[in-house]
Structure formats: C-alpha cells, structure tokens
C-alpha atoms as a PDB file:
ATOM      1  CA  UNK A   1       0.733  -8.399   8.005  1.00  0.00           C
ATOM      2  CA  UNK A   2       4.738  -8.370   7.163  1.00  0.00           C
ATOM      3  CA  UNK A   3       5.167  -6.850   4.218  1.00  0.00           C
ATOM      4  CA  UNK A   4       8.312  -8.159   3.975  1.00  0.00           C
ATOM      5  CA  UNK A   5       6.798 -11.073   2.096  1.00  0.00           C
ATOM      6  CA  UNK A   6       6.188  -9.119  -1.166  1.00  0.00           C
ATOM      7  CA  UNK A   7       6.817 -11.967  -3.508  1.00  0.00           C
ATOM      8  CA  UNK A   8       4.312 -13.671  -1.517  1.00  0.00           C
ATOM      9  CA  UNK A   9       1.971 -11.031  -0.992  1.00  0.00           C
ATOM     10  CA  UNK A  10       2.007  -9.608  -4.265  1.00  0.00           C
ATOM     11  CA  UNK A  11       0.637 -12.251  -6.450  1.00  0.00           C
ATOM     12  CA  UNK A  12      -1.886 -13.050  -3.475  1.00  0.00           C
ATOM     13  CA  UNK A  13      -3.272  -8.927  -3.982  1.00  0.00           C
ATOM     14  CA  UNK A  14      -3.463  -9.859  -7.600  1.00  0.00           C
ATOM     15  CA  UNK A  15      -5.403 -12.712  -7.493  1.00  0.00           C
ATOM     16  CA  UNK A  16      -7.926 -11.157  -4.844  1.00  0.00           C
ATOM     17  CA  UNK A  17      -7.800  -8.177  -7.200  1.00  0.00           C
ATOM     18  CA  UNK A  18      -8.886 -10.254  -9.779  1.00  0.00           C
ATOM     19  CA  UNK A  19     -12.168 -11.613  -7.629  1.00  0.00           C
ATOM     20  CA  UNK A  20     -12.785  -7.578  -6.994  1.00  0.00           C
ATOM     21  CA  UNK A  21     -12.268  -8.025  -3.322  1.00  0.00           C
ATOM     22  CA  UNK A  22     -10.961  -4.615  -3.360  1.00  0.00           C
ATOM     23  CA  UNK A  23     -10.960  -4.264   1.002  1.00  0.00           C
ATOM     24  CA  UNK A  24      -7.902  -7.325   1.493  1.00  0.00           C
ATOM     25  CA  UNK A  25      -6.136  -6.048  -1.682  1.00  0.00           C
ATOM     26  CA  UNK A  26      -5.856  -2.645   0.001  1.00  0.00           C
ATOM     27  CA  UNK A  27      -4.641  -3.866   2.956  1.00  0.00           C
ATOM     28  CA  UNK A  28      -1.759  -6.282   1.267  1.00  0.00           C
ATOM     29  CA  UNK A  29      -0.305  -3.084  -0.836  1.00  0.00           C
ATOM     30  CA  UNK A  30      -0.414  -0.867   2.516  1.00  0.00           C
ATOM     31  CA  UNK A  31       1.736  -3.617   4.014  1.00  0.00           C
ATOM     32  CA  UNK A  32       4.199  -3.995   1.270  1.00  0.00           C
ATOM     33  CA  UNK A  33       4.430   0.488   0.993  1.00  0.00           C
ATOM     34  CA  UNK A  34       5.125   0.551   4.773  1.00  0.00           C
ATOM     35  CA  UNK A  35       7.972  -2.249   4.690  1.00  0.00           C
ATOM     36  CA  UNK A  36       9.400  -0.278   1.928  1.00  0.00           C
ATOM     37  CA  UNK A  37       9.281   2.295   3.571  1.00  0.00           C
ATOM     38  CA  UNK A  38      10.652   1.199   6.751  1.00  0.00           C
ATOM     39  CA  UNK A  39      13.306   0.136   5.202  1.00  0.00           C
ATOM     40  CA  UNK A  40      14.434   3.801   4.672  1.00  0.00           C
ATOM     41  CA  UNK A  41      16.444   3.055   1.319  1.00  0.00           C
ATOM     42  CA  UNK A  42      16.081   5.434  -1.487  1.00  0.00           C
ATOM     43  CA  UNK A  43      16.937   2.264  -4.241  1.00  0.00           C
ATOM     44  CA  UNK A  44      13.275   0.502  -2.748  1.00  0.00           C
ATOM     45  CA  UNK A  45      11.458   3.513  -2.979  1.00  0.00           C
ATOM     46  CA  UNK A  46      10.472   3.140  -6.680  1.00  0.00           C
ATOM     47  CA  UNK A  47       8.172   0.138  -5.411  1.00  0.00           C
ATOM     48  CA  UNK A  48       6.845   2.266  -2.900  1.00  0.00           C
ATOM     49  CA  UNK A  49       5.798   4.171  -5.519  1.00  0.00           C
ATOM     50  CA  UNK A  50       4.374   1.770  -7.498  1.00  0.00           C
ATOM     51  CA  UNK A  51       2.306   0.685  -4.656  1.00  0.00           C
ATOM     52  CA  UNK A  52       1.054   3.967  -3.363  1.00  0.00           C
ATOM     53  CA  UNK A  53       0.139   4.450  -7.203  1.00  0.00           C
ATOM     54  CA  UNK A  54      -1.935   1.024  -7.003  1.00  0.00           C
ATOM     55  CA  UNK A  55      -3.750   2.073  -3.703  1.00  0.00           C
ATOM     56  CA  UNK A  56      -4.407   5.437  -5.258  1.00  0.00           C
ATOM     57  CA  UNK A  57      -6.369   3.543  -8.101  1.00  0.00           C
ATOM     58  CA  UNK A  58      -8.243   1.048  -5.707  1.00  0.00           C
ATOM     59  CA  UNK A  59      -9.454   3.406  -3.298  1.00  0.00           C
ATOM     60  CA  UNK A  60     -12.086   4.599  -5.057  1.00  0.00           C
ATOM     61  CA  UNK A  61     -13.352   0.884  -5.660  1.00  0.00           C
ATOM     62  CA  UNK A  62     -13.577   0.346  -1.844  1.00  0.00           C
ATOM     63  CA  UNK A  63     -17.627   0.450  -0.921  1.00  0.00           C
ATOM     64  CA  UNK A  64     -17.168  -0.013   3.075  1.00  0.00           C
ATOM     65  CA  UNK A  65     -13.307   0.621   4.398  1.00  0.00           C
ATOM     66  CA  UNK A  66     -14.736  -1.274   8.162  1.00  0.00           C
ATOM     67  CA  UNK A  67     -12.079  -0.780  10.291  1.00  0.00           C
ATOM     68  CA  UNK A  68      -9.505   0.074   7.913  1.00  0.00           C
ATOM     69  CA  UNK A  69      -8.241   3.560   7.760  1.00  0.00           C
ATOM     70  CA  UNK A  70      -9.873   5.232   4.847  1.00  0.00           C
ATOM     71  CA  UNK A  71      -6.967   6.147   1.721  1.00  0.00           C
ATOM     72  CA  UNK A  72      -7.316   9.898   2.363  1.00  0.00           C
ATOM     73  CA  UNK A  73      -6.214   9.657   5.872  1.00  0.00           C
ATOM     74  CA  UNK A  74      -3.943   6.469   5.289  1.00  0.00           C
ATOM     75  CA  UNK A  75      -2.667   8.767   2.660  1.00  0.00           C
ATOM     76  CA  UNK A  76      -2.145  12.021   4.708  1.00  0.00           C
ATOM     77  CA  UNK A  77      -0.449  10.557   7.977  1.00  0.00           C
ATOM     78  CA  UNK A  78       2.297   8.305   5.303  1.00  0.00           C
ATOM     79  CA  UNK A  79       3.097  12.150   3.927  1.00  0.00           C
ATOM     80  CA  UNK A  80       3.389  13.103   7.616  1.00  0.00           C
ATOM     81  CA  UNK A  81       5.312   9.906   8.647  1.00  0.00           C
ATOM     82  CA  UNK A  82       7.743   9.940   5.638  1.00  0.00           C
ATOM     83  CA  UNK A  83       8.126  13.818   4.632  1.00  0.00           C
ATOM     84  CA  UNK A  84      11.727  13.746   5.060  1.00  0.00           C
ATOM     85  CA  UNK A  85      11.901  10.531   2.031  1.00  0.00           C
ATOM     86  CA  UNK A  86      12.477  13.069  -0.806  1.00  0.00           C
ATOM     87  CA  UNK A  87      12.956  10.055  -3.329  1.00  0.00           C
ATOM     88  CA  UNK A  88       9.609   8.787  -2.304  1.00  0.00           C
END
C-alpha cells in the first residue's frame, strides 16, 4: 500500500475505523507513518507522529494481527529503522 495517498487513505482508515475493523485500519496508518518517514523531512514528521500516536491507541483493539507484524515489534524495528530522526 503507497502511503503516499494519505488524503485518500486517511478518510478510508476512518471510515473502516468507524465499522471497528481495527486489522485494515492498522495497516493504512503503518503505510501513511512509513511514507512519512521515507520521506526523511523533519517539517512531515509531526504527521508521523500523529499516526504512530493513532496506531499506539488501536493496537490494543486488534484481536488476531494474522500476518501482520504485531505493534510491539512493528513498533521496535521503526525505532531501529529511524533512530537517527530526532524530530520524530
């Protein structure tokens, strides 16, 4: 998923959010926090935030993550992938 498409994706994790399909809406945020991160510009990074925040708050509502890396470790390898982002 390109998480690129924010303004697109976005309003779709809402609406999912909405029907408690907690799984998909996961997986849209960790698309749009890894294209802002990719991105590598500190001005972006307060949506990263904002995201990571979100994710943090969802986790818990996830019953089976499948195939999905689980938050924790989704959680631990973006600190290891992105220690160097002080702004983030």
């Amino acid at each position: 998923m390109n998480g690129d498409y924010y303004s697109y994706l976005v309003p779709l994790a809402e609406s999912m959010e909405q029907r408690q399909h907690w799984l998909p809406v996961v997986v849209i945020y960790r698309a749009c926090l890894d294209s802002t991160l990719a991105r590598a510009r500190a001005k972006y990074y307060h949506h990263g935030i904002r995201y990571l925040k979100k994710l943090d708050s969802l986790a818990p509502k996830v019953a089976n993550w499948h195939d999905v890396l689980p938050h924790d470790q989704y959680k631990k390898s973006l600190r290891q992938d992105h220690a160097r982002k002080h702004a983030f």
